[in-house]
N, C-alpha and C. Protein backbone atom coordinates (compact mmCIF):
# COMPACT_ATOMS: atom_id res chain seq x y z
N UNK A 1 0.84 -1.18 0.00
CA UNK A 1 0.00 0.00 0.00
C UNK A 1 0.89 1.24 0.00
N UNK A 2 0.50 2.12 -0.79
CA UNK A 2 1.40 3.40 -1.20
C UNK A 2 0.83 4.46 -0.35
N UNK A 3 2.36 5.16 0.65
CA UNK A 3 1.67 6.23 1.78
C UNK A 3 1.90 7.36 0.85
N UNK A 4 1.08 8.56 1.09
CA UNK A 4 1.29 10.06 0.45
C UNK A 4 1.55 10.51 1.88
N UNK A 5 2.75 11.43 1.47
CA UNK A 5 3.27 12.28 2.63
C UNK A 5 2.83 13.59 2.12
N UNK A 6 1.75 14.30 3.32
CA UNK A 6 1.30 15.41 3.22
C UNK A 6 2.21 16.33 3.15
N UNK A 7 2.10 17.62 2.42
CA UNK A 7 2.67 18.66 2.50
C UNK A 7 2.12 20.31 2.48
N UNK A 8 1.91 20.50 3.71
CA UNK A 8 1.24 22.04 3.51
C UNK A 8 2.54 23.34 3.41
N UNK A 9 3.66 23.37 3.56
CA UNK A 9 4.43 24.14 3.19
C UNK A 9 5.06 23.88 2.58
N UNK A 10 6.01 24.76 1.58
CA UNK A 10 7.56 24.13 0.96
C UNK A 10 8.49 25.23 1.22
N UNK A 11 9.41 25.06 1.84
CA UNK A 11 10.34 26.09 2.21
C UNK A 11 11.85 25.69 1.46
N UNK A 12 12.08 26.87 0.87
CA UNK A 12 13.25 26.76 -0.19
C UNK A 12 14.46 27.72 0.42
N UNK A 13 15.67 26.71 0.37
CA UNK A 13 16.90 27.48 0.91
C UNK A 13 17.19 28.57 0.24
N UNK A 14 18.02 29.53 -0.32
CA UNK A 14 18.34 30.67 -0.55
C UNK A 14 19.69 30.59 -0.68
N UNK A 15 20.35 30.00 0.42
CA UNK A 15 21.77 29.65 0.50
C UNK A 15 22.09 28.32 -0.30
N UNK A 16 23.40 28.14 -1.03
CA UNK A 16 23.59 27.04 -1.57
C UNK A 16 24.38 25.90 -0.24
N UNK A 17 23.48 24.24 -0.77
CA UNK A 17 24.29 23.46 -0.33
C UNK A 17 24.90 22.55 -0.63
N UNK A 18 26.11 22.14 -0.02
CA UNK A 18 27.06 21.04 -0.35
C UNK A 18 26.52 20.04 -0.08
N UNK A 19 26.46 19.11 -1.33
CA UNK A 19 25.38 18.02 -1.65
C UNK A 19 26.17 16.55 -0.77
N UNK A 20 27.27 17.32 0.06
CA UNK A 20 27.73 15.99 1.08
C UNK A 20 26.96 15.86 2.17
N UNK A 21 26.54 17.37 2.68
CA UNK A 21 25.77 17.69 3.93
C UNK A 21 24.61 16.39 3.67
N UNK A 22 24.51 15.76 5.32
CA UNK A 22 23.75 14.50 5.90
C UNK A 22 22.29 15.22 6.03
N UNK A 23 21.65 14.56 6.57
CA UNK A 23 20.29 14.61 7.38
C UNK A 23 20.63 15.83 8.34
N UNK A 24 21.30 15.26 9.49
CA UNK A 24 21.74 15.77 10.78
C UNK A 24 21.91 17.72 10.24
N UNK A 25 23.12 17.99 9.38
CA UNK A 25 23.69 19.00 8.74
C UNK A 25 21.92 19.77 8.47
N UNK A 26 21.42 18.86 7.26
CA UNK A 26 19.94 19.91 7.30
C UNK A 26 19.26 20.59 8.26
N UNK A 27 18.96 19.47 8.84
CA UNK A 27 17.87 19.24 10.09
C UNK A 27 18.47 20.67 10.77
N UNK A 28 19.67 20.63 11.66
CA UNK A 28 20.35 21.90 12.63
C UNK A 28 19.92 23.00 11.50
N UNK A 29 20.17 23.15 10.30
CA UNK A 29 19.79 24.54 9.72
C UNK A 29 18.45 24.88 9.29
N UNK A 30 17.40 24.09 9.69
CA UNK A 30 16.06 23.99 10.25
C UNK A 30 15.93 24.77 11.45
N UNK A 31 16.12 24.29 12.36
CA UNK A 31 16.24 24.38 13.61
C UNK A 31 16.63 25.95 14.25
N UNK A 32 17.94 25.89 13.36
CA UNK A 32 18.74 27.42 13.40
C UNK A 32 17.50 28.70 13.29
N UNK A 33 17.19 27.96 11.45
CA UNK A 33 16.36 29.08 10.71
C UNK A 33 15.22 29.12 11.61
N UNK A 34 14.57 28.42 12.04
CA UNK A 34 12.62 28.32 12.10
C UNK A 34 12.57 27.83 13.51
N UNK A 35 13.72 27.23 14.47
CA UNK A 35 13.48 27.28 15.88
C UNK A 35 13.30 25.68 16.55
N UNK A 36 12.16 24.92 15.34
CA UNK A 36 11.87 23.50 15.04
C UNK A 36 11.35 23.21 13.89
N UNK A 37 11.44 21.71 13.66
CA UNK A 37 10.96 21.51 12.49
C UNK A 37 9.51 21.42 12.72
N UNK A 38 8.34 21.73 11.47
CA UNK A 38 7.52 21.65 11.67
C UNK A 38 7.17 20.65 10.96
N UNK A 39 6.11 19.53 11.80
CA UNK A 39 5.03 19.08 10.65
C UNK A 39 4.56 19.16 9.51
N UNK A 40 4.32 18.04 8.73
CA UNK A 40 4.10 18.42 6.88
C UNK A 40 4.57 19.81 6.69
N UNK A 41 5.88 20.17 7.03
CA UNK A 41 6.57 21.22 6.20
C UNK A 41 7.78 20.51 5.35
N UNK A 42 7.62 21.16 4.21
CA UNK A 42 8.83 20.76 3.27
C UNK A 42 9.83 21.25 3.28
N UNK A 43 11.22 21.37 3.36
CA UNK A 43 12.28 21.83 3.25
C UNK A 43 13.17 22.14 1.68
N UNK A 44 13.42 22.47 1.22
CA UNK A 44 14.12 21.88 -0.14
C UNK A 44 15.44 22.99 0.38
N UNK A 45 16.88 22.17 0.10
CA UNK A 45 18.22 22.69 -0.67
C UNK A 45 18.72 22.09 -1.74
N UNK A 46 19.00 23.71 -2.45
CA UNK A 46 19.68 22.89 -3.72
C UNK A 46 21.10 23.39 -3.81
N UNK A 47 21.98 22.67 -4.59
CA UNK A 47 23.35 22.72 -4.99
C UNK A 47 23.68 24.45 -5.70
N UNK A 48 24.80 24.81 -5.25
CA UNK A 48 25.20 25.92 -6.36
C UNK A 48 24.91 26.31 -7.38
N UNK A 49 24.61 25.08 -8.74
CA UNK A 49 24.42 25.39 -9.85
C UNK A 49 22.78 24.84 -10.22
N UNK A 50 22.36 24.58 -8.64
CA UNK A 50 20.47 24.60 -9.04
C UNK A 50 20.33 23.36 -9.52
N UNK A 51 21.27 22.21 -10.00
CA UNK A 51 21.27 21.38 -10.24
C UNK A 51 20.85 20.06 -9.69
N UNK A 52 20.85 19.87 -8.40
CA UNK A 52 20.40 18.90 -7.52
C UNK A 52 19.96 19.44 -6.20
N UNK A 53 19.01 18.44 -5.91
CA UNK A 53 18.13 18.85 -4.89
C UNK A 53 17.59 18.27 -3.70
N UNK A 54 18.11 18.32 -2.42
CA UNK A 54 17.66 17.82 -1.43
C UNK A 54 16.88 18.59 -0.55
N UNK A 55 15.39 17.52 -0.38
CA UNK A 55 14.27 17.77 0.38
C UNK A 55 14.09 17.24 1.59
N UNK A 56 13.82 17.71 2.24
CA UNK A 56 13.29 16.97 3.99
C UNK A 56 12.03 17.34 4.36
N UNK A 57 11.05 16.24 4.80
CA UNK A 57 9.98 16.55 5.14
C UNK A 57 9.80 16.01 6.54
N UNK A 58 9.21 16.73 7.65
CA UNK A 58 8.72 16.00 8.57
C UNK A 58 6.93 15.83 8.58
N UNK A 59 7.01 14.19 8.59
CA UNK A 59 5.89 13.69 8.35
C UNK A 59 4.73 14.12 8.82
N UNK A 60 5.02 14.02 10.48
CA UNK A 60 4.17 14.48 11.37
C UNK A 60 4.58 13.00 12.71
N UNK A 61 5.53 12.23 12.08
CA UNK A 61 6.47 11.04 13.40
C UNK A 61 7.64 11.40 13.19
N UNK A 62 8.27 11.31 12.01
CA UNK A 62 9.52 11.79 12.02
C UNK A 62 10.18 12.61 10.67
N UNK A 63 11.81 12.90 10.77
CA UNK A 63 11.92 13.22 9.44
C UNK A 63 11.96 12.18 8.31
């Protein structure tokens, strides 16, 4: 059975990131920016050249 992970926000970095940065690395610049992560909020960073793209969502159990 196929889950859909809700999403009521999408929040897009501004700053570029190094596509080595982990989970952990995101998550703290969550945290930094917005205090906590929120529920069905989306995260997206992308690379320097816009080229690749990492998203984090917290579900509403975990990231």
């Amino acid at each position: 059975m196929a889950r859909v992970i809700r999403g009521d926000a999408l929040w897009l970095s501004v700053a570029p990131l190094d596509m080595r940065a982990g989970m952990d690395t995101l998550l703290a610049q969550v945290v930094r920016v917005f205090g906590e992560v929120r529920p069905h909020h989306a995260n997206l960073f992308a690379n320097r050249r816009g080229t690749r793209m990492k998203v984090l969502i917290h579900d509403g159990q975990g990231i």
